[in-house]
C-alpha atoms as a PDB file:
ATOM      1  CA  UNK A   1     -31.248   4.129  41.724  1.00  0.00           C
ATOM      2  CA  UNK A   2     -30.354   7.374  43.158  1.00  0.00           C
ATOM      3  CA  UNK A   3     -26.745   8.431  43.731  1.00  0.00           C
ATOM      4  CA  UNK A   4     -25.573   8.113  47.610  1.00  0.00           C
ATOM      5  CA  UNK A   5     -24.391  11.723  49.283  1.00  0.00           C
ATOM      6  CA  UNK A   6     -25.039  13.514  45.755  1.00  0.00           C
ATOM      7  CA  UNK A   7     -26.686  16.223  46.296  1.00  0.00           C
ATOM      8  CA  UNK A   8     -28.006  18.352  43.636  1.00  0.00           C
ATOM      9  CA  UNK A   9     -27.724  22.046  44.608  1.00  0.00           C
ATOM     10  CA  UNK A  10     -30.247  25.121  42.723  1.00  0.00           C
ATOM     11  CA  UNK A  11     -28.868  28.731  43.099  1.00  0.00           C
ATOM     12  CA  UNK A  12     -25.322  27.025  42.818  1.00  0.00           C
ATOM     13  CA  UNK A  13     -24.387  30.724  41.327  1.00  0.00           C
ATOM     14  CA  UNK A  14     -25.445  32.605  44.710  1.00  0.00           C
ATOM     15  CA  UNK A  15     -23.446  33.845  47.623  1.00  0.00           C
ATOM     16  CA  UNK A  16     -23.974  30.708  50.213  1.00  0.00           C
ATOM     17  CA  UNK A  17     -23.108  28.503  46.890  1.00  0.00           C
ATOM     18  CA  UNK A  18     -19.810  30.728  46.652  1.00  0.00           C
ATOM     19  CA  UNK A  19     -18.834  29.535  49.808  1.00  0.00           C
ATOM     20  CA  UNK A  20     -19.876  26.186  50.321  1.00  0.00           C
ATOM     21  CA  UNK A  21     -17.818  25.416  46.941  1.00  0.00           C
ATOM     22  CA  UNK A  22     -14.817  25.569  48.995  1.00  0.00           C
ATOM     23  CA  UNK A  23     -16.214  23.200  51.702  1.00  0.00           C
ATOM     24  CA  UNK A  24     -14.249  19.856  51.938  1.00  0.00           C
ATOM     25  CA  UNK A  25     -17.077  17.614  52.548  1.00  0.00           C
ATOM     26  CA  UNK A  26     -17.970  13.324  51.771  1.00  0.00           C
ATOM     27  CA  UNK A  27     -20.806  14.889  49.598  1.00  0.00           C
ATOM     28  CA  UNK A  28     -20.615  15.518  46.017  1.00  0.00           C
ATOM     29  CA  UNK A  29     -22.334  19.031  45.253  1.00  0.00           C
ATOM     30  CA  UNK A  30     -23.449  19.467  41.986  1.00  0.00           C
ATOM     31  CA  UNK A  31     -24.337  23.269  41.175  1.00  0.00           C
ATOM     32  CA  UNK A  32     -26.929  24.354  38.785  1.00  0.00           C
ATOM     33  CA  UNK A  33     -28.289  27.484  37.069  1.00  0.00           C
ATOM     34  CA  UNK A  34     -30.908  28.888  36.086  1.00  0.00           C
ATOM     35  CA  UNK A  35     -30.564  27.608  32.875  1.00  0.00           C
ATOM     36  CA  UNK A  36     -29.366  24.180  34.091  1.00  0.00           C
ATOM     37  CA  UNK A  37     -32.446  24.223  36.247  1.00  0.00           C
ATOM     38  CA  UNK A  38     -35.170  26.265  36.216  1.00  0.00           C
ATOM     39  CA  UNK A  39     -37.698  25.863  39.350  1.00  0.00           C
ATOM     40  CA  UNK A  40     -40.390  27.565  37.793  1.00  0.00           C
ATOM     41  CA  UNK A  41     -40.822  24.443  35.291  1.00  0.00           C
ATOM     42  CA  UNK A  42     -41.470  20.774  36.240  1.00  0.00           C
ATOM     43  CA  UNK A  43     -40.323  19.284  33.022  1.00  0.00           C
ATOM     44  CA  UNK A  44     -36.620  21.726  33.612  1.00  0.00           C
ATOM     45  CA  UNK A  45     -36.446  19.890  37.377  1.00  0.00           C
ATOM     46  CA  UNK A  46     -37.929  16.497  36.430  1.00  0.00           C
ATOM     47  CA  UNK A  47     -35.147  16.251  33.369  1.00  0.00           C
ATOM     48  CA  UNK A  48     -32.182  16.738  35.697  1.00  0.00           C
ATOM     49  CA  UNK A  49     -33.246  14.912  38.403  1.00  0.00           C
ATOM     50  CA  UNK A  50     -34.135  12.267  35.892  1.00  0.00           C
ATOM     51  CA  UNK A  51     -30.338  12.871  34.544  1.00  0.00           C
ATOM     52  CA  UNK A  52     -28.381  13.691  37.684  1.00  0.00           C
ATOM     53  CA  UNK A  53     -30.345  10.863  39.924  1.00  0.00           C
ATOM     54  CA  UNK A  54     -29.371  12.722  43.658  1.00  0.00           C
ATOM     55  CA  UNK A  55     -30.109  11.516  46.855  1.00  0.00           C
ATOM     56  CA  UNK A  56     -31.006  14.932  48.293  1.00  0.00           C
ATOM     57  CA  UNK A  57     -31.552  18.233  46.541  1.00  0.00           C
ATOM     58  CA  UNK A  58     -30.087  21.399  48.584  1.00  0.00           C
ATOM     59  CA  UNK A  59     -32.475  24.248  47.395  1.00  0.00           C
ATOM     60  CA  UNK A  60     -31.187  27.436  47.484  1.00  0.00           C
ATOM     61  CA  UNK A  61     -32.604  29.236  44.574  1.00  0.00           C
ATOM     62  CA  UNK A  62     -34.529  32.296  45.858  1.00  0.00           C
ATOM     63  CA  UNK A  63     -35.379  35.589  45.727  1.00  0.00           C
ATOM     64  CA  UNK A  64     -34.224  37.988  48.347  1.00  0.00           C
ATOM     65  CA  UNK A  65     -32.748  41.249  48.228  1.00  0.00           C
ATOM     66  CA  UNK A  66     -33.413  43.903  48.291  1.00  0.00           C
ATOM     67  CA  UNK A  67     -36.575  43.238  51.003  1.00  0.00           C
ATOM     68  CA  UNK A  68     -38.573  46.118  48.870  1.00  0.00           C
ATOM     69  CA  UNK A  69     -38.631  43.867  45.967  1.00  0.00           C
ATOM     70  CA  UNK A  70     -41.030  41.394  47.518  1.00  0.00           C
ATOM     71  CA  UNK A  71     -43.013  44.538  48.021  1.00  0.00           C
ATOM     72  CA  UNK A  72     -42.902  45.811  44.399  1.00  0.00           C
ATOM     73  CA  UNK A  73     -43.039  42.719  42.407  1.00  0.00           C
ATOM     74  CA  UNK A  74     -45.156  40.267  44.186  1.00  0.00           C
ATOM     75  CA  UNK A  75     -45.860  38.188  41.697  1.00  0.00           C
ATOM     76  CA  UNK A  76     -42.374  37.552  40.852  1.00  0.00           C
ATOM     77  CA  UNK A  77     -41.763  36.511  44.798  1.00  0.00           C
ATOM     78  CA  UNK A  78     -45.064  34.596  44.478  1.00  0.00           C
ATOM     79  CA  UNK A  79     -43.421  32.675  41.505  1.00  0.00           C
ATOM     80  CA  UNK A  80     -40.268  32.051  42.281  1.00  0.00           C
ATOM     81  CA  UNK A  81     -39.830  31.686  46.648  1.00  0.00           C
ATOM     82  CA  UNK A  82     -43.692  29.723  47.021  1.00  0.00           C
ATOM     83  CA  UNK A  83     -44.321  27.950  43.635  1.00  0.00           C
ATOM     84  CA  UNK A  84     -40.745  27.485  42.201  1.00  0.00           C
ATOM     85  CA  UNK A  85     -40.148  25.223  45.752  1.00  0.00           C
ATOM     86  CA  UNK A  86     -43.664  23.540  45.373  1.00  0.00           C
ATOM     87  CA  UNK A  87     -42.124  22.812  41.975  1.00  0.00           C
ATOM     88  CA  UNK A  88     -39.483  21.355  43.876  1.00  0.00           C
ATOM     89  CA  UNK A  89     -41.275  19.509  46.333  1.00  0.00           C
ATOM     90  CA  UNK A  90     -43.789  18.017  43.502  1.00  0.00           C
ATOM     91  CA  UNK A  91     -40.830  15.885  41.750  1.00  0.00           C
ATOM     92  CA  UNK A  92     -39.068  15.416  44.740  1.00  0.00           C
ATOM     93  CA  UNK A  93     -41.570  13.262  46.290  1.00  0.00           C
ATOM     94  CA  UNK A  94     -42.222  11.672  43.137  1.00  0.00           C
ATOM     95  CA  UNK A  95     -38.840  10.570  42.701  1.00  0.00           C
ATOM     96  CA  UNK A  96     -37.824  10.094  46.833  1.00  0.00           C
ATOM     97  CA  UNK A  97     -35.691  12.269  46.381  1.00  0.00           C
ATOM     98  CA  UNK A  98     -34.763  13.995  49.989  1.00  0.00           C
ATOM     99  CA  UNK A  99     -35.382  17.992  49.199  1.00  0.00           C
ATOM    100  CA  UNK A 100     -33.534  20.449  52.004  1.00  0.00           C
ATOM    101  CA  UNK A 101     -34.824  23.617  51.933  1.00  0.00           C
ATOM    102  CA  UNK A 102     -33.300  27.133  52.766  1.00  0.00           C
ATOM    103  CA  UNK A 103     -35.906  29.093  54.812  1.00  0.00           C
ATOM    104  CA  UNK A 104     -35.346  32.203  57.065  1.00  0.00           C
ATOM    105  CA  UNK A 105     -34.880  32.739  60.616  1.00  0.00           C
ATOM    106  CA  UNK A 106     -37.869  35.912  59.820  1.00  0.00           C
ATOM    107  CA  UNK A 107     -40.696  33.782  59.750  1.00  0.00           C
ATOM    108  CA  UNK A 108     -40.542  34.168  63.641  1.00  0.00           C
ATOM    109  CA  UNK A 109     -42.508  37.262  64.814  1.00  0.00           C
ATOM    110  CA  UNK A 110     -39.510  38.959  66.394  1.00  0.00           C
ATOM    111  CA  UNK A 111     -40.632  40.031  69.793  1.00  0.00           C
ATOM    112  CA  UNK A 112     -39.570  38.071  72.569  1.00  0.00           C
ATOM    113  CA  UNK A 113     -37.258  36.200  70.582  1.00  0.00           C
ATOM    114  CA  UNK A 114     -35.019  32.974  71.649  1.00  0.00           C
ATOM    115  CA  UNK A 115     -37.605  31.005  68.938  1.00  0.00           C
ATOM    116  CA  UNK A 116     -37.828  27.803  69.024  1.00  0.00           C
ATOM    117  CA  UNK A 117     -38.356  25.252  66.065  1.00  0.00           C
ATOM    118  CA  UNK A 118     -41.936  24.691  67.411  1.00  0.00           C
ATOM    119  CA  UNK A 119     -42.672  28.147  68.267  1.00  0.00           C
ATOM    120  CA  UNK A 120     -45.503  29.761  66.502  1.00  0.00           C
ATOM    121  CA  UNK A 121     -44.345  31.593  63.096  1.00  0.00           C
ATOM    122  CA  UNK A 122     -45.874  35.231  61.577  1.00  0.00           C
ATOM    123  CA  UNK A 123     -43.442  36.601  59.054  1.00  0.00           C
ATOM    124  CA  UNK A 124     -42.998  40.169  59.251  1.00  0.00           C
ATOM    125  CA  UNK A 125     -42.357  41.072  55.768  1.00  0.00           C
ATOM    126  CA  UNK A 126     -43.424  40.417  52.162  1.00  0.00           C
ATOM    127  CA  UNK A 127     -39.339  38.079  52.023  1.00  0.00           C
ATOM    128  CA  UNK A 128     -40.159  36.020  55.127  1.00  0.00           C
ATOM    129  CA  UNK A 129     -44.249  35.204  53.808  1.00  0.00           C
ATOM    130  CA  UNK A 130     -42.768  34.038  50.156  1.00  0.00           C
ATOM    131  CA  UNK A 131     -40.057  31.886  52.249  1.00  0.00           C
ATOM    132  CA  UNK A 132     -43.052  30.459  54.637  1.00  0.00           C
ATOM    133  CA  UNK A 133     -44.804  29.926  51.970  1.00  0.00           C
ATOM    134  CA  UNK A 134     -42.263  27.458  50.471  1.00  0.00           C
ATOM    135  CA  UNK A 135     -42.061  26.075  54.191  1.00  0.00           C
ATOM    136  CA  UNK A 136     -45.800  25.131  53.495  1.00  0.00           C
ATOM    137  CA  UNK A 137     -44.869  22.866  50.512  1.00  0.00           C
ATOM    138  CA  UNK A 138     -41.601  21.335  52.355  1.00  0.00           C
ATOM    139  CA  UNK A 139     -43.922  20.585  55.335  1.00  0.00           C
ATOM    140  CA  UNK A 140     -46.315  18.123  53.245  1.00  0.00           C
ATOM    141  CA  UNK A 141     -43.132  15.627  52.178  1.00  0.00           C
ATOM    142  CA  UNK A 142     -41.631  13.983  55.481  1.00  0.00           C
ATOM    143  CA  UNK A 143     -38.504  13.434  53.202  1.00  0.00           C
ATOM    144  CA  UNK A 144     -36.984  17.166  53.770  1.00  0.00           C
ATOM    145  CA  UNK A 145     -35.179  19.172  55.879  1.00  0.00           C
ATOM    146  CA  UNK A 146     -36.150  23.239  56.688  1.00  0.00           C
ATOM    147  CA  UNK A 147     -33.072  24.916  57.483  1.00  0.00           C
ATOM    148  CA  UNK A 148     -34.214  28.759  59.315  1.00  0.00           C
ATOM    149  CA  UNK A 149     -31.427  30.088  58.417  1.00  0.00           C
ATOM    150  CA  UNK A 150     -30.044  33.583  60.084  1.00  0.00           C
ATOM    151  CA  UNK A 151     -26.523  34.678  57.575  1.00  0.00           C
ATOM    152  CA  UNK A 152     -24.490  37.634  56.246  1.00  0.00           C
ATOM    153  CA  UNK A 153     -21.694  38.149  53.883  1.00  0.00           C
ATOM    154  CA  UNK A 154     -18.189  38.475  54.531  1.00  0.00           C
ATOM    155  CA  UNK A 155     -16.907  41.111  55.339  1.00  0.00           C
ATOM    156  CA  UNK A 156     -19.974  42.952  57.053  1.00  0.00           C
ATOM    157  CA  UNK A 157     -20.743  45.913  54.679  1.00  0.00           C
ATOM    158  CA  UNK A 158     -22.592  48.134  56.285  1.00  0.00           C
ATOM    159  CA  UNK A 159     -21.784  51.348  57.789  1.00  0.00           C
ATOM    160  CA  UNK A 160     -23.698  51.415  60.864  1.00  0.00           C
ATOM    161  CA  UNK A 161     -25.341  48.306  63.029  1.00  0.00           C
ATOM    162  CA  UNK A 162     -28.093  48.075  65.475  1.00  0.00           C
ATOM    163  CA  UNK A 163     -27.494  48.209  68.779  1.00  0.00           C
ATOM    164  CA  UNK A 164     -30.842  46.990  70.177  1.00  0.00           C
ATOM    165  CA  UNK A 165     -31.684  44.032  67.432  1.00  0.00           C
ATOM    166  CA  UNK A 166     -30.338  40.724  68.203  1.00  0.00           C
ATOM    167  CA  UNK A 167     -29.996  38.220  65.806  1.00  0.00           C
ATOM    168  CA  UNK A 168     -28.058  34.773  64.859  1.00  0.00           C
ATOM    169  CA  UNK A 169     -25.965  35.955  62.375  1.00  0.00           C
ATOM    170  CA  UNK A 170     -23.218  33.743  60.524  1.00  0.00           C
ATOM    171  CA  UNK A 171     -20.546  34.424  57.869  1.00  0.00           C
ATOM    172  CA  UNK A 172     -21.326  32.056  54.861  1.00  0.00           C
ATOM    173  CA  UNK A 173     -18.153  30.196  55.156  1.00  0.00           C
ATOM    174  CA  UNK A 174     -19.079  29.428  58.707  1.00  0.00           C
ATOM    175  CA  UNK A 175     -22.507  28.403  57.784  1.00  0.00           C
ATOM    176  CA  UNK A 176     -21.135  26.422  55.358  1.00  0.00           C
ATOM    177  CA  UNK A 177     -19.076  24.245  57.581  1.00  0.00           C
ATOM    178  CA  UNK A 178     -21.959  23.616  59.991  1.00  0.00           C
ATOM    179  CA  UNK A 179     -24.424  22.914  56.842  1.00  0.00           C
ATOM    180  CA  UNK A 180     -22.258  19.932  56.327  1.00  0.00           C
ATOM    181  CA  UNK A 181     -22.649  18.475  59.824  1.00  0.00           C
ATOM    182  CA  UNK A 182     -27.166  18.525  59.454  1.00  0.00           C
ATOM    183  CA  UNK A 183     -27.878  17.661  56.066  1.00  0.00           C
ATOM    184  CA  UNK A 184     -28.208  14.229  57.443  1.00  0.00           C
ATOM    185  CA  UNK A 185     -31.011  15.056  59.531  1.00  0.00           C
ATOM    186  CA  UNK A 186     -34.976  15.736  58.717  1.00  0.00           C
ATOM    187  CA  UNK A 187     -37.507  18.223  60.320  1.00  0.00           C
ATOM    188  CA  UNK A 188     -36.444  22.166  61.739  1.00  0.00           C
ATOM    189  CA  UNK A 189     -33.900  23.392  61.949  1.00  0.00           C
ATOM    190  CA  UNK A 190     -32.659  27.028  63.588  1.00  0.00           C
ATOM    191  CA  UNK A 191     -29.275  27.075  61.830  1.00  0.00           C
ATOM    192  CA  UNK A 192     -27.085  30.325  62.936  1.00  0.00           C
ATOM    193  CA  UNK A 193     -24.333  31.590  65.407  1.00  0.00           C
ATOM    194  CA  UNK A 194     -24.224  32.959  69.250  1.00  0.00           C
ATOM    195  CA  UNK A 195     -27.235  35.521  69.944  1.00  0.00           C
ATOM    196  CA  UNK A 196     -26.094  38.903  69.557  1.00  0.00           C
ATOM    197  CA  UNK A 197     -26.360  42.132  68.632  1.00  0.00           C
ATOM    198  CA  UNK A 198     -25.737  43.750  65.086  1.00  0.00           C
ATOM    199  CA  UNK A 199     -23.676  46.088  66.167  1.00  0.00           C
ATOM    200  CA  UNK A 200     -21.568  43.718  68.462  1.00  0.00           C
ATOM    201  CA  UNK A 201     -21.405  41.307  65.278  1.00  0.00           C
ATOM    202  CA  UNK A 202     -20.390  43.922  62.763  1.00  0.00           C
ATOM    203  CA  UNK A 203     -18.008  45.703  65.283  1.00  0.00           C
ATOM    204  CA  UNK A 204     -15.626  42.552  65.546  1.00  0.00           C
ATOM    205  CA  UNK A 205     -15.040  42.558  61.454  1.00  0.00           C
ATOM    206  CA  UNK A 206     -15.358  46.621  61.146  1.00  0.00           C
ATOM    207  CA  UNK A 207     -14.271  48.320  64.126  1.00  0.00           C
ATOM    208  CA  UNK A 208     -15.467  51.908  62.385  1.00  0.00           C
ATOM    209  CA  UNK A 209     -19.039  50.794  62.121  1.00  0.00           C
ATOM    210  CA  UNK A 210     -21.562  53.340  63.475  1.00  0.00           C
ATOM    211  CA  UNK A 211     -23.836  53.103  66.013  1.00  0.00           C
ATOM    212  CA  UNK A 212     -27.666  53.043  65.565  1.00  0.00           C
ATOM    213  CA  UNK A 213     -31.036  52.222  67.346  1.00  0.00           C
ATOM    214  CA  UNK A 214     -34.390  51.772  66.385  1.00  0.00           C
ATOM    215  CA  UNK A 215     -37.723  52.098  67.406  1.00  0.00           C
ATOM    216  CA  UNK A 216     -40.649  49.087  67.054  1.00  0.00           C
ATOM    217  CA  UNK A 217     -42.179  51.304  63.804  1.00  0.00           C
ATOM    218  CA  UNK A 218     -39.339  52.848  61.936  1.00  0.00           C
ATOM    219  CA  UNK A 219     -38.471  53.324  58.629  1.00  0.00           C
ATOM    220  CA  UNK A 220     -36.286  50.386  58.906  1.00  0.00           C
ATOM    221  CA  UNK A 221     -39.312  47.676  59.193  1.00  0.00           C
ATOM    222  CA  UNK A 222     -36.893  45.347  61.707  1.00  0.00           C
ATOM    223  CA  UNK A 223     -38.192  43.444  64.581  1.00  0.00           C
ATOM    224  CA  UNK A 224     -36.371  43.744  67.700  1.00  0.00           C
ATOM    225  CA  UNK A 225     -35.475  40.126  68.636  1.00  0.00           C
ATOM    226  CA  UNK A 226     -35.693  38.103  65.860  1.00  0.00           C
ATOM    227  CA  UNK A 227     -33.291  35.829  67.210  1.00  0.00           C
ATOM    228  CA  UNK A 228     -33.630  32.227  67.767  1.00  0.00           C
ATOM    229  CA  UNK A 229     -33.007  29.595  70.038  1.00  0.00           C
ATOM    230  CA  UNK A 230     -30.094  26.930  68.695  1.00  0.00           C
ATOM    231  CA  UNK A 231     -29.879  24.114  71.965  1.00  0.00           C
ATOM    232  CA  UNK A 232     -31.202  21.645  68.789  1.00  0.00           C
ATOM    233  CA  UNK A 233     -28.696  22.933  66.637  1.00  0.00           C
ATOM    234  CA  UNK A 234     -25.877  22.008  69.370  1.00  0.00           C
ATOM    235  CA  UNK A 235     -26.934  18.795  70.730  1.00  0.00           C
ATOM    236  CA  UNK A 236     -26.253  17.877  66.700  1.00  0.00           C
ATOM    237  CA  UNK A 237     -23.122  19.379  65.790  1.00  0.00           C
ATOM    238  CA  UNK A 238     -21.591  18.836  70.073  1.00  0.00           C
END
């Protein structure tokens, strides 16, 4: 029988795991590694799951930065962001076991932007195609949640910030808090903060951050208004 509000977390060594570590919650976390639990092998997932017997794995275990590595080592993005979550989703429905998923608010397209969870999706880099590509897998088991997720760390490290590109962005420890409040719930859903720009976000933690704009085809490969609409997101968490 499996375990009620355990929730087996993958990546529990990242950044977001950092933070929600220190999350008061009813749910009992339990954080793996790579060597714990390796996505890229069935037998490594089926044996914990057999073991740990969750109600819900929280899958965070990804590739991501920097972007240019989905650009110079596709196969290892291939492996690890599409097929280590199939993986995932493969046992998980064997087992009915409730799999929520960490996706990215850059599957959107980025042009008009106030997305919606029903809004048509075309990723605009190599990251956000490996991250759709999971969502693929997640969409075949009705048991799951898709979390498009738009974060940062604490405190904001770079020295300059868009002032044209608006975005949801959230600190990890907010995020955290909030993740606690959905991971009840099954479908989409655009998980982030207020819309705004990146340099209004950065310039509230770093008031020496720079200035900068960009143009549709730059060096920076950045959409202009990737951000999303959240009026789902708030009639849950009102």
């Amino acid at each position: 029988m499996l375990k009620k509000n355990k929730i087996v977390v993958t990546g529990g060594g990242g950044r977001f795991a950092q933070s929600l570590k220190k999350i008061k919650s009813k749910y009992n976390f339990i954080y793996t590694s790579k060597n714990s639990l390796n996505i890229t092998r069935l037998n490594s997932i089926k044996k914990l799951l057999k073991k740990e017997k969750p109600e819900s794995v929280l899958h965070l275990a990804a590739l991501s930065r920097p972007m240019s590595l989905h650009d110079k080592n596709i196969s290892k993005s291939i492996s690890i962001n599409i097929v280590g979550t199939s993986n995932l989703v493969k046992i998980c429905s064997e087992m009915n076991i409730k799999l929520i998923y960490f996706s990215t608010s850059y599957v959107y397209p980025g042009n008009k932007g106030n997305y919606k969870e029903s809004d048509p999706v075309l990723p605009w880099n190599n990251y956000a195609w490996s991250k759709l590509g999971g969502e693929c897998a997640v969409q075949m088991y009705k048991n799951s949640l898709i979390l498009r997720v738009s974060m940062t760390e604490k405190p904001f490290i770079h020295k300059k910030a868009f002032t044209n590109v608006k975005l949801n962005f959230l600190f990890h420890d907010e995020l955290a808090k909030i993740l606690c409040k959905v991971i009840g719930k099954k479908g989409i859903i655009n998980l982030g903060g207020p819309t705004k720009t990146v340099y209004n976000f950065a310039k509230k933690y770093n008031p020496k951050v720079k200035r900068i704009t960009i143009k549709k085809k730059s060096k920076y490969n950045f959409p202009l208004n990737p951000f999303m609409s959240l009026s789902k997101l708030k009639k849950i968490i009102k």
